[in-house]
C-alpha atoms as a PDB file:
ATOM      1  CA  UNK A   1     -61.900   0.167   1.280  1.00  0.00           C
ATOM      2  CA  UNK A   2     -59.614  -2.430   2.224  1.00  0.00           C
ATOM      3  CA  UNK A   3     -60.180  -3.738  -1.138  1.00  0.00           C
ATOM      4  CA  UNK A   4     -59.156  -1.174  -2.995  1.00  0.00           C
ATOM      5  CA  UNK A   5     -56.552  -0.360  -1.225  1.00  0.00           C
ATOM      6  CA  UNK A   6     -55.602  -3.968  -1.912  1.00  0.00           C
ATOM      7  CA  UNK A   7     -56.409  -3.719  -5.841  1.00  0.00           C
ATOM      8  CA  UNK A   8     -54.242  -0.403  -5.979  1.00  0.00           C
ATOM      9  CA  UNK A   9     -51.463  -1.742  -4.455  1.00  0.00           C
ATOM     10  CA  UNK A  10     -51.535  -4.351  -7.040  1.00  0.00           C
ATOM     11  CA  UNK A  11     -51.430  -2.738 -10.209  1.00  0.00           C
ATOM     12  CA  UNK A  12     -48.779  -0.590  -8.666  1.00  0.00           C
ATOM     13  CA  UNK A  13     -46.470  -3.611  -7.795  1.00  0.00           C
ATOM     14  CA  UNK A  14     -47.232  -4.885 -11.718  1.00  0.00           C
ATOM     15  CA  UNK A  15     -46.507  -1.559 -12.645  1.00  0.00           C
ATOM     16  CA  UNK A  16     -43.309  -1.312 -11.115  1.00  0.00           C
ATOM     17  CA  UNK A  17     -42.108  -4.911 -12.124  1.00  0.00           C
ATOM     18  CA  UNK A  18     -42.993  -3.934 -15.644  1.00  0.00           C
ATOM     19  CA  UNK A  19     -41.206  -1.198 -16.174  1.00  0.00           C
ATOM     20  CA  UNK A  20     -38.162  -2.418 -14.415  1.00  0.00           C
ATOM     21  CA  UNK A  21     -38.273  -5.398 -16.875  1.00  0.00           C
ATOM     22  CA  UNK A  22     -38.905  -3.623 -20.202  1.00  0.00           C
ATOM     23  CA  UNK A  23     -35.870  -1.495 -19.109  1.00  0.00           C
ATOM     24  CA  UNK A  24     -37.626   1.794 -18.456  1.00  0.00           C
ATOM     25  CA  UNK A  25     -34.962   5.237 -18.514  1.00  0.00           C
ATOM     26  CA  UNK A  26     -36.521   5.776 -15.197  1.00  0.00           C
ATOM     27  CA  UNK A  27     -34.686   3.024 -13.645  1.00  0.00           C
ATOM     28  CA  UNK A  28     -31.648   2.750 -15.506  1.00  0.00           C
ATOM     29  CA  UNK A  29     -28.564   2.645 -13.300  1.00  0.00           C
ATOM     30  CA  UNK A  30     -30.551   4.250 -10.084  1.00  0.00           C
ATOM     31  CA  UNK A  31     -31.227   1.682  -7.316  1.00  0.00           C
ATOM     32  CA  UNK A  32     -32.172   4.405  -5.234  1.00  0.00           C
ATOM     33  CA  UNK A  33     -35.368   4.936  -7.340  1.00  0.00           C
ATOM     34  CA  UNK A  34     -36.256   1.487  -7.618  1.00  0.00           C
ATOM     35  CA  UNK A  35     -35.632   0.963  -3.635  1.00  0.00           C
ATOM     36  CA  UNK A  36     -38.037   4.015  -2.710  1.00  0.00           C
ATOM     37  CA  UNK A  37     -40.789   2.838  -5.295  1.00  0.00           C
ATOM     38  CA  UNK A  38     -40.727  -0.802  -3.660  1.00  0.00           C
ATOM     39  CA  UNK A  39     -41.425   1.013  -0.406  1.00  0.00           C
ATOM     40  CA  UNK A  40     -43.817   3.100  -1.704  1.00  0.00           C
ATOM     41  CA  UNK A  41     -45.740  -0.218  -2.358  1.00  0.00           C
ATOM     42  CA  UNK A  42     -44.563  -2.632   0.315  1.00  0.00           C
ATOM     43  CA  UNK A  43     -45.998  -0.405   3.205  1.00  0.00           C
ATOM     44  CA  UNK A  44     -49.153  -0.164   2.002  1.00  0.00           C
ATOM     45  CA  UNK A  45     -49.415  -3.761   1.887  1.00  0.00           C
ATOM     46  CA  UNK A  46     -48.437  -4.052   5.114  1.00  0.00           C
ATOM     47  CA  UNK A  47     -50.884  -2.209   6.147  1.00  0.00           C
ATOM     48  CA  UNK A  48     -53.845  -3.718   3.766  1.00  0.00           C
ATOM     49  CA  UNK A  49     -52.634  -6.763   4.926  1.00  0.00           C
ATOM     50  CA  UNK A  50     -52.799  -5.818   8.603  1.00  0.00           C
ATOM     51  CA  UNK A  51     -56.563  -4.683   7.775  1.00  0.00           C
ATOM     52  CA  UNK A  52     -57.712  -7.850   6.527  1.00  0.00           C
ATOM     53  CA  UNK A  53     -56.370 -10.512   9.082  1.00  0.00           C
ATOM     54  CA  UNK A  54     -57.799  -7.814  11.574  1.00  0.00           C
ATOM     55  CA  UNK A  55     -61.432  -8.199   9.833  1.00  0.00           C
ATOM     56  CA  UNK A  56     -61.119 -11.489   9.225  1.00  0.00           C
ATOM     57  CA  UNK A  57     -59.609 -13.075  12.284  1.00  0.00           C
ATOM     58  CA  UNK A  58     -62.300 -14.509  14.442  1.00  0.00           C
ATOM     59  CA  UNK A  59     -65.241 -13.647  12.321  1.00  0.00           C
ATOM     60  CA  UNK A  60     -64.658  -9.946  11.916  1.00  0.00           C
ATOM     61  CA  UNK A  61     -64.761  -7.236  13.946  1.00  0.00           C
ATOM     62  CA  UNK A  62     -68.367  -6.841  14.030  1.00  0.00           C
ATOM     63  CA  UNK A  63     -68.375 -10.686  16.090  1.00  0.00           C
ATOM     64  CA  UNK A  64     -65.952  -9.389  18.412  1.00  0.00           C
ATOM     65  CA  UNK A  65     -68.047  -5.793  19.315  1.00  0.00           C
ATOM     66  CA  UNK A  66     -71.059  -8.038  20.063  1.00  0.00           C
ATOM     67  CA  UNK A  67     -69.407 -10.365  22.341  1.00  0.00           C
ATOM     68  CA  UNK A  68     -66.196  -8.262  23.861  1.00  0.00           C
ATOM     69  CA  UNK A  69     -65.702 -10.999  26.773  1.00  0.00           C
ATOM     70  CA  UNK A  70     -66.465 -14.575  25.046  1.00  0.00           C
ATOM     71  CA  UNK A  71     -63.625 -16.701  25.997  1.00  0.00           C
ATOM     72  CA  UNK A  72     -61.250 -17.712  23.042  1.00  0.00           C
ATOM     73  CA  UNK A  73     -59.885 -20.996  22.702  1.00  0.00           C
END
């Protein structure tokens, strides 16, 4: 899930870079538009990114259920 959430995000950032670049009517004179699409994208990539230092930190999440009180160093 993480993943794809990761993928999506992508191709929407690409997306947006694109058509901000091959000067799209959509974006023409309106920094409003192009400030709400960025945050469209940049908080779920906060979040994806959130997801994945939390599964990977320490050996997952599954390491840390199995051993709740091993001392970290």
């Amino acid at each position: 899930m993480i993943a794809f959430i990761t993928v999506a995000n992508l191709f929407a950032a690409v997306r947006l870079v694109r058509d901000i670049l091959t000067s799209n009517k959509l974006f023409a004179g309106n920094a409003h538009r192009v400030a709400s699409h960025r945050r469209v994208i940049w908080a779920p990539n906060v979040i994806a990114f959130g997801l994945w230092y939390w599964d990977l930190d320490r050996a997952g999440a599954a390491a840390r259920a199995h051993q709740p009180y091993a001392a970290t160093r």
